[in-house]
Protein backbone atom coordinates (compact mmCIF):
# COMPACT_ATOMS: atom_id res chain seq x y z
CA UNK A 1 60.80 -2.46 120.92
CA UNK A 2 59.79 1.30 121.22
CA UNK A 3 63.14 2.22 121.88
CA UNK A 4 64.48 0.57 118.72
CA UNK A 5 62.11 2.28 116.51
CA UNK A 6 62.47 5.80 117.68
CA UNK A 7 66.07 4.70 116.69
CA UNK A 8 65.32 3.77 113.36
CA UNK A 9 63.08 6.77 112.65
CA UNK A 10 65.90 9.39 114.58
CA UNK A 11 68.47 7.71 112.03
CA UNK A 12 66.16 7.98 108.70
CA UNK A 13 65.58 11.71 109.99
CA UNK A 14 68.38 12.78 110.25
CA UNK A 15 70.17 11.62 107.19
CA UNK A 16 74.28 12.89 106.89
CA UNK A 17 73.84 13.06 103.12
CA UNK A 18 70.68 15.90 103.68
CA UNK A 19 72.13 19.15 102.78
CA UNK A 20 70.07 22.16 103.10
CA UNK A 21 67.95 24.26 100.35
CA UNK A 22 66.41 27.40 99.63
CA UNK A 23 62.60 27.89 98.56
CA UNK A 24 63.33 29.08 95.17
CA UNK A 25 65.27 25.48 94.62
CA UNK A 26 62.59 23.85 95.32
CA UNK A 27 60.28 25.86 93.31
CA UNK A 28 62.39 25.43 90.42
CA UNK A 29 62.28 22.04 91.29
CA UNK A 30 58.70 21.51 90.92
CA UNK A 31 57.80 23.34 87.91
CA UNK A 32 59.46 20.43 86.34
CA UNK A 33 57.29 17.75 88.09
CA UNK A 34 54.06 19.19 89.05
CA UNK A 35 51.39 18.19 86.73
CA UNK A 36 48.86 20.72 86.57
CA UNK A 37 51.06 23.04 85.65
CA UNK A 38 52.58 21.11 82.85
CA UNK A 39 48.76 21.07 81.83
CA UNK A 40 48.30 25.34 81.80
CA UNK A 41 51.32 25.33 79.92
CA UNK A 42 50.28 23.12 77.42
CA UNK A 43 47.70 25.43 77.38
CA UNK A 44 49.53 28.58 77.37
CA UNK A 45 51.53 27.46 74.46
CA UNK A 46 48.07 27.23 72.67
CA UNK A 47 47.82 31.16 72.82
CA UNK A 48 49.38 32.43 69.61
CA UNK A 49 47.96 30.14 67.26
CA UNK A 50 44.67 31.50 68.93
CA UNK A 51 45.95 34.95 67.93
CA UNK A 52 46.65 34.00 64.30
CA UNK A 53 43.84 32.18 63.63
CA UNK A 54 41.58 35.50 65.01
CA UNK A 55 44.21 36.96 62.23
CA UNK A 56 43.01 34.92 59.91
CA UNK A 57 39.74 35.11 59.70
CA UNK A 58 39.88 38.31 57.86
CA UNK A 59 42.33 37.42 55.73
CA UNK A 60 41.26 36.73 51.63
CA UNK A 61 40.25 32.53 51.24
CA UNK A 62 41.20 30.92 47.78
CA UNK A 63 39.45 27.24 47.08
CA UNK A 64 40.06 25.23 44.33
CA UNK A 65 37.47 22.45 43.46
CA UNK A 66 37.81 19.83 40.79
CA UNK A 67 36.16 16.57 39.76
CA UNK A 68 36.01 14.13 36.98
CA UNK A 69 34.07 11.04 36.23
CA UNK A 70 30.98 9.75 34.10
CA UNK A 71 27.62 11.53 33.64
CA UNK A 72 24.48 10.74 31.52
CA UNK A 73 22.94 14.68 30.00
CA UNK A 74 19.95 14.59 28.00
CA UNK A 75 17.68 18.14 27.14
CA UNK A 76 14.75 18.55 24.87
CA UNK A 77 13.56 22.24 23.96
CA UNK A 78 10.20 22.73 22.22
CA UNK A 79 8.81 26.02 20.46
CA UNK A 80 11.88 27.66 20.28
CA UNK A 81 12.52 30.91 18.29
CA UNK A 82 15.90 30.07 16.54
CA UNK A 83 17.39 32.83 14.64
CA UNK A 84 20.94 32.95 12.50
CA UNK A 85 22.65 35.08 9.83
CA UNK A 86 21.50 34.30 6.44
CA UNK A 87 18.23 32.13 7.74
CA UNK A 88 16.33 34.56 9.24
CA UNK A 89 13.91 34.29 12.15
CA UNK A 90 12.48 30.92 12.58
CA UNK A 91 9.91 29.54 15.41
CA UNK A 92 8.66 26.82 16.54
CA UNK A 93 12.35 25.17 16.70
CA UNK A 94 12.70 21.91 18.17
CA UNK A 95 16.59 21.11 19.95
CA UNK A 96 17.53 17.56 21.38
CA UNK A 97 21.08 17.16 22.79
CA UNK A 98 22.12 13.91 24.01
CA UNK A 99 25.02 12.43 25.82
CA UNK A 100 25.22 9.08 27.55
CA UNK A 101 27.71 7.70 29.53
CA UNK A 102 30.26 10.17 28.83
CA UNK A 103 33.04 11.77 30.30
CA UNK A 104 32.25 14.78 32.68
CA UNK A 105 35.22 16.85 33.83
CA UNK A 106 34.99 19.98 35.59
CA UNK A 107 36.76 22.65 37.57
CA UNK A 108 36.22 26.28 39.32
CA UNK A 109 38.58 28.94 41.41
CA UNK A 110 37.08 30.90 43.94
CA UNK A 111 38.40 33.80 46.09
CA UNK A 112 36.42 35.28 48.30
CA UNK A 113 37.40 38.43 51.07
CA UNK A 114 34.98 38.96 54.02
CA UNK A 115 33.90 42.86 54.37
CA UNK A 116 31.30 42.70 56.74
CA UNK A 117 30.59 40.15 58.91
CA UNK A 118 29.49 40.30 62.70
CA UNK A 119 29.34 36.49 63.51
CA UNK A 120 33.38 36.50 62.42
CA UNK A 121 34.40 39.46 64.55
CA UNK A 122 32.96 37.76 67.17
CA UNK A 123 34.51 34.69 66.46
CA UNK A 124 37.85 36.67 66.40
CA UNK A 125 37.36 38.09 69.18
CA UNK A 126 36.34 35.04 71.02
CA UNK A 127 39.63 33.74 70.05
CA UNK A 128 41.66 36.43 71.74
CA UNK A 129 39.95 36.20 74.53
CA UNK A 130 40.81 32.20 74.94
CA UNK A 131 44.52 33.16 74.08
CA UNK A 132 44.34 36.08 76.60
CA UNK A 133 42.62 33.35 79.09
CA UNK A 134 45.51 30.71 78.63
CA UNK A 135 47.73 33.44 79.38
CA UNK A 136 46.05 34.28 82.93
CA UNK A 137 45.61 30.93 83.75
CA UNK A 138 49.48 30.00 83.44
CA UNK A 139 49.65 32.99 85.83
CA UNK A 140 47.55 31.68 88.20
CA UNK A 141 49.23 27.68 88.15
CA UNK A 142 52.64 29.24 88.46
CA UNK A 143 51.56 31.23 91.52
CA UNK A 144 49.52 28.50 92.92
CA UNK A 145 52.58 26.34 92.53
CA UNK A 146 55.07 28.85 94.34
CA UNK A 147 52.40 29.00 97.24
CA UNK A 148 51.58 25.38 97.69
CA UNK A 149 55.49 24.62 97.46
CA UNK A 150 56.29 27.20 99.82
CA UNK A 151 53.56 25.55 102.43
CA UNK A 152 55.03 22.44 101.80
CA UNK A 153 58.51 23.72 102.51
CA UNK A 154 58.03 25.51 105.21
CA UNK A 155 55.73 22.40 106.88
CA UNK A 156 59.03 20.21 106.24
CA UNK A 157 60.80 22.75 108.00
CA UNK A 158 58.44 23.14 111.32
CA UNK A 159 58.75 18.96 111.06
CA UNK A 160 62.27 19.59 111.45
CA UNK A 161 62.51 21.96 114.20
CA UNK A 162 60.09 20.10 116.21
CA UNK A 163 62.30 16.85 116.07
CA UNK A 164 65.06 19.17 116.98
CA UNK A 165 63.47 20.47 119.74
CA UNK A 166 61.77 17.72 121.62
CA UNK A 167 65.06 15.39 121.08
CA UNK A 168 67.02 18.46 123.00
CA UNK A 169 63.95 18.60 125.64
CA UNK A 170 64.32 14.67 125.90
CA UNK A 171 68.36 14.53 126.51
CA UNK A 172 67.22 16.93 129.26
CA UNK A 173 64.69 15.12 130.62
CA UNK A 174 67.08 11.75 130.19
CA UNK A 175 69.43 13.59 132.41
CA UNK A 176 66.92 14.56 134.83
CA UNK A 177 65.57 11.17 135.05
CA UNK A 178 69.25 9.33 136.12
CA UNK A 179 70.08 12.44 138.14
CA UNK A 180 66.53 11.92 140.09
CA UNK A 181 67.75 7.61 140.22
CA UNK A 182 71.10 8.39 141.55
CA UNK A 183 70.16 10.66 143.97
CA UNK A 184 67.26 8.51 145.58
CA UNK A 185 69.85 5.81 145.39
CA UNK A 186 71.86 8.49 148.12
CA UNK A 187 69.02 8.92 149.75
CA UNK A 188 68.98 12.65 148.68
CA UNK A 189 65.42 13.08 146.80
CA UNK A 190 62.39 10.95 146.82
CA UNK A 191 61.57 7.99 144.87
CA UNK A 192 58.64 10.29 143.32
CA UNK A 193 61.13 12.46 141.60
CA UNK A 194 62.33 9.03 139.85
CA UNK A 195 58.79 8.39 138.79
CA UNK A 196 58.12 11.85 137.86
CA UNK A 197 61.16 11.82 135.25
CA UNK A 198 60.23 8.36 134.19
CA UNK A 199 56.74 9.61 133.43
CA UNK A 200 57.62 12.36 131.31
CA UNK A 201 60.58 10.60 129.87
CA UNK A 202 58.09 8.01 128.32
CA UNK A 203 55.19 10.91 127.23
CA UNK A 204 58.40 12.55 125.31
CA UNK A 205 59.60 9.61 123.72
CA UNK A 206 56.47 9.19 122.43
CA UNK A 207 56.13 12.65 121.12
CA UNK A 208 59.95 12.41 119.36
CA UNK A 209 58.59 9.43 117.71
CA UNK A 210 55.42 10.97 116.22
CA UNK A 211 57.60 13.98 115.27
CA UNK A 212 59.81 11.67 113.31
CA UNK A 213 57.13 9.92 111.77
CA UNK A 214 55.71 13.56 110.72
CA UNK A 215 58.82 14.61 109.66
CA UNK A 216 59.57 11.61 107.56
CA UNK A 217 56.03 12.38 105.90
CA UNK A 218 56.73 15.99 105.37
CA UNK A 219 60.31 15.14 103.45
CA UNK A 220 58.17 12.49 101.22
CA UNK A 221 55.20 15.08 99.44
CA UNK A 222 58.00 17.43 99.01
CA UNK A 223 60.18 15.47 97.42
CA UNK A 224 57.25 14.35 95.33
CA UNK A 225 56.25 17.34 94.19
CA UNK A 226 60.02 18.12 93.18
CA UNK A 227 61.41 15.55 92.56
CA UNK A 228 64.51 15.41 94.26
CA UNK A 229 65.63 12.01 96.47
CA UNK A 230 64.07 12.63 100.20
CA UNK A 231 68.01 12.37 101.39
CA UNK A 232 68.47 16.08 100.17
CA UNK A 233 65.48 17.79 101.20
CA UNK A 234 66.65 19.57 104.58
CA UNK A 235 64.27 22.86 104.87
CA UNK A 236 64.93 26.18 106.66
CA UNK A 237 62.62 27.86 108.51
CA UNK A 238 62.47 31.37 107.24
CA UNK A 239 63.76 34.73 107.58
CA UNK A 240 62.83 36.41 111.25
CA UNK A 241 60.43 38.60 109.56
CA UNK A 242 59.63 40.05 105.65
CA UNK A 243 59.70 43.59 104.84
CA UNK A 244 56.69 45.04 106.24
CA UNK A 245 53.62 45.84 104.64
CA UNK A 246 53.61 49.25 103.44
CA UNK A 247 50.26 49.32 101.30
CA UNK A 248 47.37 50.49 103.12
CA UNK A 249 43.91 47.93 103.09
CA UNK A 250 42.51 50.12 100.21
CA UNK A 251 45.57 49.99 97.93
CA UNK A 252 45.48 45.77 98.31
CA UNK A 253 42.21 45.52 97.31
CA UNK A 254 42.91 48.03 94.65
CA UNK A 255 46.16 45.79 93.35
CA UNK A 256 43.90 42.40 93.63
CA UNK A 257 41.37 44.47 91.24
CA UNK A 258 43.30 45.19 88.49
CA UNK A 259 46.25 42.30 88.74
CA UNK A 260 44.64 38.99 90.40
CA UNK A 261 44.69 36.20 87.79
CA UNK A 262 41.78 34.73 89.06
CA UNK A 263 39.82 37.74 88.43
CA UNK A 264 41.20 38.08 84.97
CA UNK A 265 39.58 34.94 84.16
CA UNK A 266 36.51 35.80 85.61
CA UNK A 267 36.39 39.12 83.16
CA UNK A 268 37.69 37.16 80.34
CA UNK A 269 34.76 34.68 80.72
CA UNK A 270 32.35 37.42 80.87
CA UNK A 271 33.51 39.33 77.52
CA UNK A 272 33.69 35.78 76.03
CA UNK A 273 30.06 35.29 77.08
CA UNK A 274 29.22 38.73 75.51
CA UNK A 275 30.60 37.96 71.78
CA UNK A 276 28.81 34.71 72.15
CA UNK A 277 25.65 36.66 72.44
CA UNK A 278 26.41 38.86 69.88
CA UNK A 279 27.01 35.83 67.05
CA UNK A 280 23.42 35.04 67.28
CA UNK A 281 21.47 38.51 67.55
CA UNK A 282 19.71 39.84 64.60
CA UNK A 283 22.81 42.67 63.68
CA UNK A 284 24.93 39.36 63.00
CA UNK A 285 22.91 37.39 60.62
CA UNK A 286 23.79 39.73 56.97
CA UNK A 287 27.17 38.64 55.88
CA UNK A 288 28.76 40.73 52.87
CA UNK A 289 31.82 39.72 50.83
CA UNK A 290 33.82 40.32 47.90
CA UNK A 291 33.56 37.24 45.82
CA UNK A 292 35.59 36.10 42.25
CA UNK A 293 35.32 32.97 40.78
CA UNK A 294 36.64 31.45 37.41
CA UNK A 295 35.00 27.48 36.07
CA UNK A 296 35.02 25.47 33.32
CA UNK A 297 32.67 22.41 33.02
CA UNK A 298 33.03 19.90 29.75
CA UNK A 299 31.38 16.84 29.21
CA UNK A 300 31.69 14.77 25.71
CA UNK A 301 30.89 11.28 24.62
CA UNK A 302 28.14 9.40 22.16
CA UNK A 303 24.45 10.14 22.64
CA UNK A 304 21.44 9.19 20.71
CA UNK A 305 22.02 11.94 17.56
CA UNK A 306 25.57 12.34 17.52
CA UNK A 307 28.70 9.99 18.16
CA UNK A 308 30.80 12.76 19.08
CA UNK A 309 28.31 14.99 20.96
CA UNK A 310 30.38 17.33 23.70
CA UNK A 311 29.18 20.14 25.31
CA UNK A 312 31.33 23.08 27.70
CA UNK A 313 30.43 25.67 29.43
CA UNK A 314 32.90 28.47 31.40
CA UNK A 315 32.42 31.09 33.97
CA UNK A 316 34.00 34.26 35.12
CA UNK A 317 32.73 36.39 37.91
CA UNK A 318 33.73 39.16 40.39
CA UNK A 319 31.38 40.88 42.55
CA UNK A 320 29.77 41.13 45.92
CA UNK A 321 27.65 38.54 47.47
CA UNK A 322 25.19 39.22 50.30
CA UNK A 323 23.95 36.71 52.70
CA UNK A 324 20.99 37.22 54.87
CA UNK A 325 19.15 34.21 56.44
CA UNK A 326 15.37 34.89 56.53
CA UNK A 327 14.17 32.37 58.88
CA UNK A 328 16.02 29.26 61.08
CA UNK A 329 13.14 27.76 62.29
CA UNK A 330 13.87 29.30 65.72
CA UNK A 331 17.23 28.18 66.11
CA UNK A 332 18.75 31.74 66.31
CA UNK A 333 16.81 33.47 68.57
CA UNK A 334 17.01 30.08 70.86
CA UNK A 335 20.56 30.40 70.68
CA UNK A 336 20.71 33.98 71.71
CA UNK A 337 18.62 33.55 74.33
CA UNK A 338 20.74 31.04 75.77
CA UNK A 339 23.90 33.21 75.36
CA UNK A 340 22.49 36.02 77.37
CA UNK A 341 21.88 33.39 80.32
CA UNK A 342 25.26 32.74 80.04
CA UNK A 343 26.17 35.93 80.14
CA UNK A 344 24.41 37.01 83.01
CA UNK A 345 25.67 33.48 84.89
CA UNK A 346 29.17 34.97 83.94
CA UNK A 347 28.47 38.38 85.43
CA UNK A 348 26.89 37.04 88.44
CA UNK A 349 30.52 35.10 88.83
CA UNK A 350 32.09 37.61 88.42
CA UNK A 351 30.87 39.51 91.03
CA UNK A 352 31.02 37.02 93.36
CA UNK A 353 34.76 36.46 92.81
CA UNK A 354 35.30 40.42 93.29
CA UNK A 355 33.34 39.68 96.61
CA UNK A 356 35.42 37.08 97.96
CA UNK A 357 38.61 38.22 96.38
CA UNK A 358 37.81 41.82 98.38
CA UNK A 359 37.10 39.40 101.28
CA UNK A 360 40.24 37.42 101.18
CA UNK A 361 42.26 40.34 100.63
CA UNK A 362 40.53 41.99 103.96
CA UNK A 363 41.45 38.83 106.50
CA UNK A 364 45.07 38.17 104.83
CA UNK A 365 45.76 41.96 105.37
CA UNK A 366 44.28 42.05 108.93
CA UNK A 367 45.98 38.32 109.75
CA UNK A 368 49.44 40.16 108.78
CA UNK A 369 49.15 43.23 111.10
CA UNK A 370 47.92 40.89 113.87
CA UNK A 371 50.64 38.43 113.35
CA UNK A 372 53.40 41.01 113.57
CA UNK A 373 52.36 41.64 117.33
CA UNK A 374 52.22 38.31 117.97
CA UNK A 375 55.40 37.53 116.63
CA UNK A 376 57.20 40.02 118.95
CA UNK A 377 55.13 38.84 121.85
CA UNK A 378 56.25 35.26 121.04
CA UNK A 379 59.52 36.29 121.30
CA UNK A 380 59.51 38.09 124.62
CA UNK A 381 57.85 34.70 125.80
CA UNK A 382 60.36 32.51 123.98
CA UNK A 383 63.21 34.29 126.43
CA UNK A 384 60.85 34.74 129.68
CA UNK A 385 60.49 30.47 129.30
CA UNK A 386 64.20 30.27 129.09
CA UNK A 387 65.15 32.95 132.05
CA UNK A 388 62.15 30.90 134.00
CA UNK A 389 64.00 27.45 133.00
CA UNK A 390 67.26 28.85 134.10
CA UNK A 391 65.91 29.86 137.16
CA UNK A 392 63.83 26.60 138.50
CA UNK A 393 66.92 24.83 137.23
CA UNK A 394 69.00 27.10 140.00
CA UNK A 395 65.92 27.10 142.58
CA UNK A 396 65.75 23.42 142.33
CA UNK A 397 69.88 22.59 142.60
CA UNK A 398 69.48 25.26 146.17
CA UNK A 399 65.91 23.33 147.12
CA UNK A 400 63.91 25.47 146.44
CA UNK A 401 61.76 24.16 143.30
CA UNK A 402 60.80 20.55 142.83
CA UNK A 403 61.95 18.20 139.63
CA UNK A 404 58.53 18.76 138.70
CA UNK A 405 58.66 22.12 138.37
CA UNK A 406 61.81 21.84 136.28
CA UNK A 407 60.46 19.67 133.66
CA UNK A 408 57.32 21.76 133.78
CA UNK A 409 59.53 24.76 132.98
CA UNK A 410 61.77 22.99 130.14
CA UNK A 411 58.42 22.11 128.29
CA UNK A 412 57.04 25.34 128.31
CA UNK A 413 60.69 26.60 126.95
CA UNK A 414 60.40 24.13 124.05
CA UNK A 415 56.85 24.84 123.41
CA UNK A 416 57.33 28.41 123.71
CA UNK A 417 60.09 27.13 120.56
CA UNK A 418 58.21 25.73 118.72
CA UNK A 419 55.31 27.91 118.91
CA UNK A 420 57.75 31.12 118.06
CA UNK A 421 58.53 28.91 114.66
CA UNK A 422 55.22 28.41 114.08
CA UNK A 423 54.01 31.84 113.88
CA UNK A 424 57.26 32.80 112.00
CA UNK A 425 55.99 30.37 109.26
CA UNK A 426 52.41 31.74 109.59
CA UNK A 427 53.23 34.89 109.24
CA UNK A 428 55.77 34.52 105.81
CA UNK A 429 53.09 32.17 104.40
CA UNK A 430 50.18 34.93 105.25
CA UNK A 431 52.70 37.75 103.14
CA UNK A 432 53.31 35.12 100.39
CA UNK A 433 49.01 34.49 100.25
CA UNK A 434 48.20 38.30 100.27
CA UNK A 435 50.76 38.91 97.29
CA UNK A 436 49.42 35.82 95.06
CA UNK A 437 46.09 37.24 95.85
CA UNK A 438 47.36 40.40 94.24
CA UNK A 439 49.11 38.50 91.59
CA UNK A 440 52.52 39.84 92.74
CA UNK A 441 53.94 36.67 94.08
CA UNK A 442 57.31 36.11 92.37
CA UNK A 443 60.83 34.59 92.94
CA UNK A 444 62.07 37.66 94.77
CA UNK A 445 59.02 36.81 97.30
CA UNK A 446 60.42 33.01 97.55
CA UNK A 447 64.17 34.50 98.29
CA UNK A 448 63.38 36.81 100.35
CA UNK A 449 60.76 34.01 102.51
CA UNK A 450 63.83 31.25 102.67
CA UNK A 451 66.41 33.64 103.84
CA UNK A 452 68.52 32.27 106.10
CA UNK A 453 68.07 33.42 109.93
């Protein structure tokens, strides 16, 4: 039963139609699937309207208002002084106007053009600020995006070379275990070599089959996060090594400073806290603007003197109009309050990020110098294993090493394989993290990464 499912798995694996791709295919791949970025783009898009609407709101406003329906007017004036051409001066006047249930019909134009007006530049600039975030954050979800799919490519890929090298390590060992059963059958080794080979054969079959299974897994979130059918996702590991790091420590930290997206935000969130504040303080509340307006009101119909009473009325002004609230029942200064908390909540962040940013920066740097002398170490052990196999293979066919120490040396050749792929991954993905932490992590990056070797 174990046999035929390390079958089945082997022949899923390893799938004729797989063909081989780059990183930067599979990127392109998954900016057409992945969600969250479809989300900051969205976003992103959202940016210029920001910008024109901060535009607008010191542009001129023109508002037209109109209205027409039924209205009752009555008006009684007592002691009046009434005076007219040819009647002289007289006082006491009584006048009584009257409609009811007449026709009231009215209309006015206004333009108005702000001149000064705190609260609105702050809106304005509040708007920027939210076009400029959308901007940074579609920075940061593309980046994110060409990291993750890089792990994810790269973890197909180690999934892939382990298969490959434990199904090499068990033809070996399948070799050595019928070589060690015909020979006891001669009478020329020990029935413990026999066992010895059986025992290892069975641990190894075991591992090919949970490297299969991993494998199979690995091919499945990749291809959906891009998806492409599992039969043509066939990762390579990468390049045998990046172009070094030239920058100095000091010059990282310096490039994360000034170009990480993540830290943009963080600024961005602080200025946008500081115009918040700003709406509400006291230097904000007058509001000055240039106001003309142009109305006509008219209302006719029967009253109680006149059948045909009608009385109109029109307007024409152009001026200035100040606005200054005197009191808001606390509402204000509340509000201000509460912005300058959330300014100093955004500072605080803010700092913190440049903390851990400096921090991250620090142990991705030091990771990549470390993992350069690994990698060459690795690979001076990679070819000791194999002149070590060669030679207990040699030892063993003169009688001088065991079958034991044979398969003892094949393991630590493939595991001396795997590991040197393993760091070679580690070390590409720790390059590809230090430049997204500096915001520089672009498609050259990915090319570059996926090279073949």
């Amino acid at each position: 039963m174990l046999r035929k499912t390390l079958l089945a798995l082997a022949t899923l694996a390893a799938l004729p139609s797989a063909q081989a791709f780059d990183l930067v295919q599979a990127w392109q791949a998954a900016q057409a699937q992945d969600r969250a970025l479809a989300v900051a783009r969205a976003a992103q898009l959202g940016a210029d309207p920001k910008r024109e609407q901060a535009q607008a709101l010191w542009r001129p406003s023109l508002m037209l208002q109109a209205g027409v329906g039924q209205a009752t007017q009555e008006s009684q004036t007592r002691g009046a002084q009434f005076s007219a051409p040819g009647l002289g001066t007289i006082s006491g006047a009584d006048f009584n106007t009257s409609v009811t249930t007449g026709t009231s019909s009215r209309w006015a134009l206004q333009a108005s053009q702000p001149l000064y007006n705190p609260e609105r530049r702050a809106q304005a600039q509040q708007l920027g600020v939210a076009a400029d975030l959308a901007d940074q954050a579609w920075r940061a979800a593309q980046q994110g995006l060409m990291l993750q799919t890089a792990q994810r490519y790269f973890e197909l890929a180690l999934a892939a070379e382990r298969v490959r090298a434990l199904e090499q390590q068990l033809g070996s060992v399948e070799r050595a275990a019928t070589e060690a059963q015909d020979r006891f059958k001669l009478g020329a080794a020990p029935i413990l070599d026999s066992h010895e080979a059986e025992a290892r054969l069975a641990g190894l079959r075991a591992e090919v089959l949970m490297a299969q299974t991993e494998l199979m897994l690995k091919r499945r979130v990749l291809a959906d996060s891009t998806g492409l059918p599992e039969a043509q996702l066939a990762a390579r590991l990468p390049a045998a090594g990046l172009t070094p790091v030239a920058l100095q420590l000091e010059a990282w930290q310096g490039e994360a400073a000034s170009q990480s997206p993540e830290l943009q935000m963080r600024r961005l969130g602080v200025e946008m806290a500081r115009q918040e504040a700003s709406k509400h303080g006291l230097r904000a509340a007058p509001r000055l603007d240039l106001v003309a307006q142009a109305g006509r009101e008219h209302l006719s119909g029967s009253g109680a003197f006149s059948s045909g009473a009608a009385q109109t009325g029109s307007q024409r002004m152009i001026g200035l109009q100040l606005n200054v609230p005197l009191y808001t029942g606390g509402m204000r200064s509340a509000r201000e309050r509460e912005a300058l908390q959330q300014l100093e909540q955004a500072q605080a962040e803010l700092a913190l990020a440049q903390q851990q940013l400096e921090q991250a920066v620090r142990s991705s740097w030091l990771n990549l110098q470390v993992g350069q002398q690994r990698l060459l170490a690795l690979e001076a052990g990679l070819k000791a294993s194999g002149l070590r196999a060669e030679a207990t293979e040699l030892g063993r066919s003169v009688g001088d090493r065991t079958l034991l120490d044979q398969l003892n040396a094949d393991n630590e050749r493939t595991q001396a394989r795997l590991g040197l792929a393993q760091a070679r991954v580690a070390l590409v993905m720790e390059q590809l993290r230090l430049a997204t932490l500096a915001g520089k992590l672009d498609e050259s990056l990915l090319t570059q990464a996926s090279a073949p070797r």
